[in-house]
PDB file of N, CA and C in Angstrom:
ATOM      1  N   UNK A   1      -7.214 -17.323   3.088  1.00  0.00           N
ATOM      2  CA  UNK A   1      -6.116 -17.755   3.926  1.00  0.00           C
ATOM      3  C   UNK A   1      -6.551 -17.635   5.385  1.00  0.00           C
ATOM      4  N   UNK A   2      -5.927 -18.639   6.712  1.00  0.00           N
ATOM      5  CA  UNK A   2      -6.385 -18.326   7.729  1.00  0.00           C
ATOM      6  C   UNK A   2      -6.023 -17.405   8.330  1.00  0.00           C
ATOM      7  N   UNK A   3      -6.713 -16.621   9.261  1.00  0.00           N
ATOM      8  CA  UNK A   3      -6.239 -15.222   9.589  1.00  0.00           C
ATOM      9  C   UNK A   3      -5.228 -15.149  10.930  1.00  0.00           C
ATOM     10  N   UNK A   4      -5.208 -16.867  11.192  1.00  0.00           N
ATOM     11  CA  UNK A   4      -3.932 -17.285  12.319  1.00  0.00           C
ATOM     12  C   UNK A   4      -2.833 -17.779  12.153  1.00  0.00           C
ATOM     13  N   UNK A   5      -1.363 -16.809  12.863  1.00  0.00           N
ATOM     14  CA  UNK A   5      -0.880 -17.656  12.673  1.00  0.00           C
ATOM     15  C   UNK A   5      -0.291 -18.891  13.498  1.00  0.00           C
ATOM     16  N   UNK A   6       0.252 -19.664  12.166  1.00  0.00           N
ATOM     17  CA  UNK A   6       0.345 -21.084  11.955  1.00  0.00           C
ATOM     18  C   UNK A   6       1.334 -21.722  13.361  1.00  0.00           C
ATOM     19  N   UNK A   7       2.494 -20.601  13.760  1.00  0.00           N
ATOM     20  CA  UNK A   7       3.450 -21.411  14.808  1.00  0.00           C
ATOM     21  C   UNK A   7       3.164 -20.035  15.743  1.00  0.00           C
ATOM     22  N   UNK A   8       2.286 -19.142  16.094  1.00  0.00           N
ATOM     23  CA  UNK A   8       2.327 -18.404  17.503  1.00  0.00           C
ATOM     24  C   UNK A   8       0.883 -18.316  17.829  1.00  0.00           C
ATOM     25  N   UNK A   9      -0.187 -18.365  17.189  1.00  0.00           N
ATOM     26  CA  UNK A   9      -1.356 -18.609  16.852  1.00  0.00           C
ATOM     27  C   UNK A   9      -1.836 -16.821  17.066  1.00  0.00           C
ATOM     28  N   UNK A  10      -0.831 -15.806  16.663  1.00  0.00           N
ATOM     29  CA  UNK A  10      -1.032 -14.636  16.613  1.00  0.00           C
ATOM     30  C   UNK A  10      -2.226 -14.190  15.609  1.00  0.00           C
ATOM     31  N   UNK A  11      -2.822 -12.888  15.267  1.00  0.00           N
ATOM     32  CA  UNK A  11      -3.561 -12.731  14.570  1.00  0.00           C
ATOM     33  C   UNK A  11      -2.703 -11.907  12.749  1.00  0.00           C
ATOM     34  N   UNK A  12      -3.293 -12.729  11.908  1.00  0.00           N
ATOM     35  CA  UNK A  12      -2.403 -12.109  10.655  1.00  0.00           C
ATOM     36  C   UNK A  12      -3.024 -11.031  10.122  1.00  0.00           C
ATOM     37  N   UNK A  13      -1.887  -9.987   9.463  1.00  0.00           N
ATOM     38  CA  UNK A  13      -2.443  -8.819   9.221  1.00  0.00           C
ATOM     39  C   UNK A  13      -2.093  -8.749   7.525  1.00  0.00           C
ATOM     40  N   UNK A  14      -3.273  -7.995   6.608  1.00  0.00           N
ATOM     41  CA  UNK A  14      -2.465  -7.911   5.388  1.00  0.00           C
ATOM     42  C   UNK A  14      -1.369  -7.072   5.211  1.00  0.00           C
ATOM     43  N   UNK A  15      -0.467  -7.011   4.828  1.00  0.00           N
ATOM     44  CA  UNK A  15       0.044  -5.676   4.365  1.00  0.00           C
ATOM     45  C   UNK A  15       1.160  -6.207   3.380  1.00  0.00           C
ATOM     46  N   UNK A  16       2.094  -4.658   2.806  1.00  0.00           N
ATOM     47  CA  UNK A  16       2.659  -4.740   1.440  1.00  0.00           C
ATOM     48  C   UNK A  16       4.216  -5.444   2.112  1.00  0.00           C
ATOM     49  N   UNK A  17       5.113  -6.140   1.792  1.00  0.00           N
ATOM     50  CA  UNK A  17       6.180  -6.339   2.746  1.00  0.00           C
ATOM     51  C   UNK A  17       7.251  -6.418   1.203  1.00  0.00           C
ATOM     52  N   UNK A  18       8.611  -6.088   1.511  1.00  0.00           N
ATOM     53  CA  UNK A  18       9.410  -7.006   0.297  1.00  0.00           C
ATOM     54  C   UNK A  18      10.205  -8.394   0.632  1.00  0.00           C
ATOM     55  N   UNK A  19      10.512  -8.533  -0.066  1.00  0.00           N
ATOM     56  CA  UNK A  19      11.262 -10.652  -0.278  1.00  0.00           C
ATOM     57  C   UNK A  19      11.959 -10.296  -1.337  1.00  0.00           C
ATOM     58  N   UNK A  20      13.363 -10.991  -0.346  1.00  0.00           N
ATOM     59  CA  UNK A  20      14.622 -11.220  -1.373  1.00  0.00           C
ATOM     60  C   UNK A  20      14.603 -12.136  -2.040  1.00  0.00           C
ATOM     61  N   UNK A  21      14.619 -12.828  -3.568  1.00  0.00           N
ATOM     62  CA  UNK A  21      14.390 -13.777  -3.837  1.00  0.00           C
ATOM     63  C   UNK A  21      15.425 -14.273  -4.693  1.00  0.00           C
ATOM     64  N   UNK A  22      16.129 -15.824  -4.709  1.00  0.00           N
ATOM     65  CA  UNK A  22      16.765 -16.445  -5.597  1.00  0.00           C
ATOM     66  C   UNK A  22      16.076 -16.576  -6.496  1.00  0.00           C
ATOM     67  N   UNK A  23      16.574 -16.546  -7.915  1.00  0.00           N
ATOM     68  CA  UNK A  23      16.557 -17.316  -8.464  1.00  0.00           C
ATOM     69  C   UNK A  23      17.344 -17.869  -9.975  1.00  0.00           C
ATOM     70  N   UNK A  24      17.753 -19.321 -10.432  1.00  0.00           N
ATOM     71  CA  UNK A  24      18.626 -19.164 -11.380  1.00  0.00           C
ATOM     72  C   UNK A  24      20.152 -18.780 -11.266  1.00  0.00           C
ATOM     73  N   UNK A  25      21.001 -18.910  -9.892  1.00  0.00           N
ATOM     74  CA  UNK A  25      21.680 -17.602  -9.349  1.00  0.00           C
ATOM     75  C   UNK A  25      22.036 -16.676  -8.997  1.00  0.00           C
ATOM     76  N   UNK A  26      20.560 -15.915  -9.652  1.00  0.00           N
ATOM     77  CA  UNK A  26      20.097 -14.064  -9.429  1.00  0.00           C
ATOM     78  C   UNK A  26      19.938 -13.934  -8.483  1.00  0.00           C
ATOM     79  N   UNK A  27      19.808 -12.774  -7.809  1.00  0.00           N
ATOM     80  CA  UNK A  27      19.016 -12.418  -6.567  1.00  0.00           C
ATOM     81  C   UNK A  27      17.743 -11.052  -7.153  1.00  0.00           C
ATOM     82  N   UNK A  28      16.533 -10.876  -6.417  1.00  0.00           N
ATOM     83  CA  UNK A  28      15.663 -10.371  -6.552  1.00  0.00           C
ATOM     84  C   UNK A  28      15.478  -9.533  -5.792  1.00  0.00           C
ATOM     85  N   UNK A  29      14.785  -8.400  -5.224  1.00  0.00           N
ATOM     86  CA  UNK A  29      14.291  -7.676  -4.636  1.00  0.00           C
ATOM     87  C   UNK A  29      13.320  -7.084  -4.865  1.00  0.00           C
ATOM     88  N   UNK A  30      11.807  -7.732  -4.479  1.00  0.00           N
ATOM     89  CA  UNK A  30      10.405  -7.771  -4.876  1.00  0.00           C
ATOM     90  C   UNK A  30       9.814  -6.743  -3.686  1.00  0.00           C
ATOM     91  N   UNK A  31       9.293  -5.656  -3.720  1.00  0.00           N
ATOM     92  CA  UNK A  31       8.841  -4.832  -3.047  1.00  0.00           C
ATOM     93  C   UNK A  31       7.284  -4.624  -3.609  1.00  0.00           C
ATOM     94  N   UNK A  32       6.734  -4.367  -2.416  1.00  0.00           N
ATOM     95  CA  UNK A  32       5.437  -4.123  -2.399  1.00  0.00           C
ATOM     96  C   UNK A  32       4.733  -5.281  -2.758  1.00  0.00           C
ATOM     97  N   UNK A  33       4.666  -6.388  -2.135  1.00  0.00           N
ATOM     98  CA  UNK A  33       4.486  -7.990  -2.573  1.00  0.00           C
ATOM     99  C   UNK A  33       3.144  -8.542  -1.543  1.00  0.00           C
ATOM    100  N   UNK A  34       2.259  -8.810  -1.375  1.00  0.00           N
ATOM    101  CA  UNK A  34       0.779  -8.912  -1.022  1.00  0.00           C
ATOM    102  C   UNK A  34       1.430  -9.880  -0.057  1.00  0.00           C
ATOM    103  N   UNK A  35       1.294  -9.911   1.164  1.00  0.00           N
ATOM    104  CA  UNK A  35       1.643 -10.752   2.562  1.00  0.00           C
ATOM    105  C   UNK A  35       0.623 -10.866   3.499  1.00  0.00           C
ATOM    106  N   UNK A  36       0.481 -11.873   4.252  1.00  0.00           N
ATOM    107  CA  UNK A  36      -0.359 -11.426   5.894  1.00  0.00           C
ATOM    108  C   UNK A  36       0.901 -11.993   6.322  1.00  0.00           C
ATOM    109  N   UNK A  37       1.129 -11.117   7.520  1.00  0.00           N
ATOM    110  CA  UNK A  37       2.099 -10.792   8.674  1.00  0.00           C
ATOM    111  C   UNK A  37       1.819 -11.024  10.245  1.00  0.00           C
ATOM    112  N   UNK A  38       2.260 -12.208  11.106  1.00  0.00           N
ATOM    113  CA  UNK A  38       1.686 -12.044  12.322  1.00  0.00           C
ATOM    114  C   UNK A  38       1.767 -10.944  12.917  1.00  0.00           C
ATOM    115  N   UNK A  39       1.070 -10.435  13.268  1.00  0.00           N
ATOM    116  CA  UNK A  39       0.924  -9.120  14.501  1.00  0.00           C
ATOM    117  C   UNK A  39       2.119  -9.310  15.907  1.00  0.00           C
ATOM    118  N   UNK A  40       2.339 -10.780  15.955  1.00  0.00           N
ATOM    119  CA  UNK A  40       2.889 -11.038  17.360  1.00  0.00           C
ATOM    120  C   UNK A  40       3.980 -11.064  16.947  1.00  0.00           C
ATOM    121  N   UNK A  41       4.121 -12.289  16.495  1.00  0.00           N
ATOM    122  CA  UNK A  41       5.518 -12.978  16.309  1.00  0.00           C
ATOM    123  C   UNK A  41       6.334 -12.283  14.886  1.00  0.00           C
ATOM    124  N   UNK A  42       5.264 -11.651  14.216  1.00  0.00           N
ATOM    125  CA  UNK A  42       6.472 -11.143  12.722  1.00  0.00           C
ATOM    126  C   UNK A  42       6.216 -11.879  11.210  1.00  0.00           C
ATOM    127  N   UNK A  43       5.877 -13.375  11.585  1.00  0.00           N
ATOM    128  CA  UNK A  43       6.395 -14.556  10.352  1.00  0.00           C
ATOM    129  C   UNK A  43       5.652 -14.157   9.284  1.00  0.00           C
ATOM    130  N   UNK A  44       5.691 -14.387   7.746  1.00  0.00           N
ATOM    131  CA  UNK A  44       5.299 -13.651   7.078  1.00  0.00           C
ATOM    132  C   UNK A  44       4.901 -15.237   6.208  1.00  0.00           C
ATOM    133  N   UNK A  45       3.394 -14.876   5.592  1.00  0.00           N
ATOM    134  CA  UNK A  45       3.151 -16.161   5.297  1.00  0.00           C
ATOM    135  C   UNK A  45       2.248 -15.293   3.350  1.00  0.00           C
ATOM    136  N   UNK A  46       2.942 -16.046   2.249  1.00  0.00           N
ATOM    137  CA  UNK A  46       2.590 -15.354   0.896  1.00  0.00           C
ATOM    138  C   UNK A  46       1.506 -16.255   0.868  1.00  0.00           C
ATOM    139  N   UNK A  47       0.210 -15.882  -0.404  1.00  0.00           N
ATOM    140  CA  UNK A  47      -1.042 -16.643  -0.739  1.00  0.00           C
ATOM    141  C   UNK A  47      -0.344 -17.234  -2.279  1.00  0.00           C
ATOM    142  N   UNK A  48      -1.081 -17.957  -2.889  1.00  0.00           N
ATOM    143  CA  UNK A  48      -0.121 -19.006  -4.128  1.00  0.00           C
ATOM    144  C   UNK A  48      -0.226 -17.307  -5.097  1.00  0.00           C
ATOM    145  N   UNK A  49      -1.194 -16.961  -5.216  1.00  0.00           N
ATOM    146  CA  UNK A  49      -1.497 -15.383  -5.749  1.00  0.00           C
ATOM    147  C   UNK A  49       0.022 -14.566  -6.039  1.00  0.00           C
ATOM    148  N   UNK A  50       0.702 -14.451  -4.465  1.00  0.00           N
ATOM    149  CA  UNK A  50       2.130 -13.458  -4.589  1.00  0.00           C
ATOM    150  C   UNK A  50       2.629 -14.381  -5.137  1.00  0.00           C
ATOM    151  N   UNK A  51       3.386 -15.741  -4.880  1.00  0.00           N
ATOM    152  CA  UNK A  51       4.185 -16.573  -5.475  1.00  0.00           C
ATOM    153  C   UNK A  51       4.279 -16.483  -6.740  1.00  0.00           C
ATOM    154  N   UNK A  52       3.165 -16.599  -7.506  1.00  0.00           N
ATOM    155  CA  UNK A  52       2.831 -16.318  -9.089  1.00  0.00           C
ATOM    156  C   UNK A  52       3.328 -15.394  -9.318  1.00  0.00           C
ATOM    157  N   UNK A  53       3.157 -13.769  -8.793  1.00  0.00           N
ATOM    158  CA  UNK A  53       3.378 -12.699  -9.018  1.00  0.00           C
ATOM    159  C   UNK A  53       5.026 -12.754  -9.166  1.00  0.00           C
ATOM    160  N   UNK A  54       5.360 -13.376  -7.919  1.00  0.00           N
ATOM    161  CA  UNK A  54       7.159 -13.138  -8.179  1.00  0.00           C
ATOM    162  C   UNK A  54       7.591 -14.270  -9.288  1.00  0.00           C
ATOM    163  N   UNK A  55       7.346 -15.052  -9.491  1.00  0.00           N
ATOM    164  CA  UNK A  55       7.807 -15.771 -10.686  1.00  0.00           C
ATOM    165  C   UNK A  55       7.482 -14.774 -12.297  1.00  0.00           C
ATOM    166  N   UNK A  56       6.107 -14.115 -12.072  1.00  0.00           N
ATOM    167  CA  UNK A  56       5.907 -13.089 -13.405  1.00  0.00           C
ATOM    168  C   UNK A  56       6.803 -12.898 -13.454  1.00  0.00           C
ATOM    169  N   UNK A  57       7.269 -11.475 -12.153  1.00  0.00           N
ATOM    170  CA  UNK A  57       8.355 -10.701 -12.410  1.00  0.00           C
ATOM    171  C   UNK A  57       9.427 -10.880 -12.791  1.00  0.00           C
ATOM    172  N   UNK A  58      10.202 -12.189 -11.901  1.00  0.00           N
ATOM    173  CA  UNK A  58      11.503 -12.488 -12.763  1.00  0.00           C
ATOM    174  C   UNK A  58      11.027 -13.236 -13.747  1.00  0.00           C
ATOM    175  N   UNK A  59      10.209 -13.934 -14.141  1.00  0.00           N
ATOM    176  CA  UNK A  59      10.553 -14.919 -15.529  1.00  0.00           C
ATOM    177  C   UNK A  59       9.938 -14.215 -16.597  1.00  0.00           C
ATOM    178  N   UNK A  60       9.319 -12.667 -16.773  1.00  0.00           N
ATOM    179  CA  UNK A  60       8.176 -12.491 -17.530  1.00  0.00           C
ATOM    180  C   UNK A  60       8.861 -11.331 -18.441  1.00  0.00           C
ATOM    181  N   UNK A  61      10.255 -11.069 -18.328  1.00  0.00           N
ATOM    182  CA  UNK A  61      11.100 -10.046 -19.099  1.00  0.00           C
ATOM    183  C   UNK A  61      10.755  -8.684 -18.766  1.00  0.00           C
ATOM    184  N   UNK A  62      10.155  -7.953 -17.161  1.00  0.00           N
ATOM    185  CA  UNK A  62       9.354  -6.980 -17.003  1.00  0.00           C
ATOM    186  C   UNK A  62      10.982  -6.419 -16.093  1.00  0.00           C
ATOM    187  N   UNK A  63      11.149  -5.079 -17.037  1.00  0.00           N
ATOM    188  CA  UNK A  63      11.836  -4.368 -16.718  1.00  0.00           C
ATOM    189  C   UNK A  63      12.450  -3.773 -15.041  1.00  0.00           C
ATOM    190  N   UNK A  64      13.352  -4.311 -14.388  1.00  0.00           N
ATOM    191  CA  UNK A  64      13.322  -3.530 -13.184  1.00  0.00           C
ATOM    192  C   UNK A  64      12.946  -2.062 -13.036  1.00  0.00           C
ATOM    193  N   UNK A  65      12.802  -1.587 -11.529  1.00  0.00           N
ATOM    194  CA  UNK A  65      12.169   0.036 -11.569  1.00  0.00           C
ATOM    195  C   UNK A  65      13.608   0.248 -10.975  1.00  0.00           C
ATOM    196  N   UNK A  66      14.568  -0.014 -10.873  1.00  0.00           N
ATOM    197  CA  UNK A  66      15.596   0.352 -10.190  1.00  0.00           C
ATOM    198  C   UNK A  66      17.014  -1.045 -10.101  1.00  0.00           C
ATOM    199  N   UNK A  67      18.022  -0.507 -10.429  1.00  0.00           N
ATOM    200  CA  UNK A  67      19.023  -1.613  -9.772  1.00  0.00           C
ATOM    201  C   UNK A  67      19.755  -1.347  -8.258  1.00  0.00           C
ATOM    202  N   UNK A  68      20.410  -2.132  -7.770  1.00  0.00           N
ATOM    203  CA  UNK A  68      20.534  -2.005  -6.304  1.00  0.00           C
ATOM    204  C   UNK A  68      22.290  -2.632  -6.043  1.00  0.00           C
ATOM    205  N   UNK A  69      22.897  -2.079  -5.572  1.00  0.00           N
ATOM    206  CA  UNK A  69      24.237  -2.965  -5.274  1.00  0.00           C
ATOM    207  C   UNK A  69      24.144  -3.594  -3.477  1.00  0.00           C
ATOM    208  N   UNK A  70      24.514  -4.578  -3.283  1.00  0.00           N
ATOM    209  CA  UNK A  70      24.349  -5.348  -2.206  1.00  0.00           C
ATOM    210  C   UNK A  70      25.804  -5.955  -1.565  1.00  0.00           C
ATOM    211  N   UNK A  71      26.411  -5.461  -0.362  1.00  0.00           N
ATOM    212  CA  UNK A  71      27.162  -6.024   0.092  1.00  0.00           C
ATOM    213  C   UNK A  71      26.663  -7.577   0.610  1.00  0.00           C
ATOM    214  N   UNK A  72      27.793  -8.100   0.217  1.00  0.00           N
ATOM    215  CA  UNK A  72      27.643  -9.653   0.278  1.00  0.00           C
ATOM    216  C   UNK A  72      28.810 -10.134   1.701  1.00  0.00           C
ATOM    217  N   UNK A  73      28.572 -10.844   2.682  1.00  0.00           N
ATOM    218  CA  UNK A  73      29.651 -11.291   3.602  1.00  0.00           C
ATOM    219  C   UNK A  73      29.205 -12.713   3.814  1.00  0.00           C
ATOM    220  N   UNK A  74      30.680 -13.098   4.103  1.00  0.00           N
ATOM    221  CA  UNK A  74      30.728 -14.410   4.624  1.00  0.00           C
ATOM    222  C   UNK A  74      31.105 -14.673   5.956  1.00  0.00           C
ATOM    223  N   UNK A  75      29.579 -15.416   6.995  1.00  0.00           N
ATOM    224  CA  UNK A  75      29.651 -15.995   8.007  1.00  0.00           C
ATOM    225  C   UNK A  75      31.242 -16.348   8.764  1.00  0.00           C
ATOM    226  N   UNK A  76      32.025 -17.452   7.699  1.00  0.00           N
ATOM    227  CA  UNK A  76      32.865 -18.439   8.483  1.00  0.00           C
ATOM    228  C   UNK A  76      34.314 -16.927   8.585  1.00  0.00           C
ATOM    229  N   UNK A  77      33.946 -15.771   8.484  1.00  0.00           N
ATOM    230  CA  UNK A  77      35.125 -14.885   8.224  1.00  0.00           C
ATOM    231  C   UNK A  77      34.867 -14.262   9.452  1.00  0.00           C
ATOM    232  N   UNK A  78      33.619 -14.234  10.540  1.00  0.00           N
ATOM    233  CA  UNK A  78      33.592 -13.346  11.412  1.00  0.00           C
ATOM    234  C   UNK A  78      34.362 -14.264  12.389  1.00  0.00           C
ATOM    235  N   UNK A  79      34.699 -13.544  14.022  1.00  0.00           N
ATOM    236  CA  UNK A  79      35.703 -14.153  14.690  1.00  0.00           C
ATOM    237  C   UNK A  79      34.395 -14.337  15.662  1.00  0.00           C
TER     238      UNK A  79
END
């Protein structure tokens, strides 16, 4: 992968990050997920490698390590 990034032309760093992920209607919470991360700007860019990985996880019947409850809000309710 290139080690720049793509919209600040910052330098990318590897590290472990998590991603909330749809899918099916579910929601996911994939931790410890293989990323490079701009150093500058933040943007977080996956290799096809993690992508695979998060489709294992949810489509592959592999047990969560934990469940999580998540407050949910809606935008058009704030003033």
């Amino acid at each position: 992968m290139n080690e720049e990034c793509l919209f600040c032309k910052g330098r990318l760093q590897k590290q472990l990050v998590t991603r909330v992920q749809e899918f099916e209607g579910h929601w996911y919470i994939i931790e410890n997920l293989p990323a490079m991360v701009c150093s500058q700007c933040g943007e977080t860019f996956y290799t096809p490698d993690a992508h695979d990985r998060v489709l294992d996880l949810i489509t592959g019947g592999i047990e969560p390590i934990r469940m999580e409850v998540v407050a949910v809000m809606d935008a058009s309710k704030a003033s």
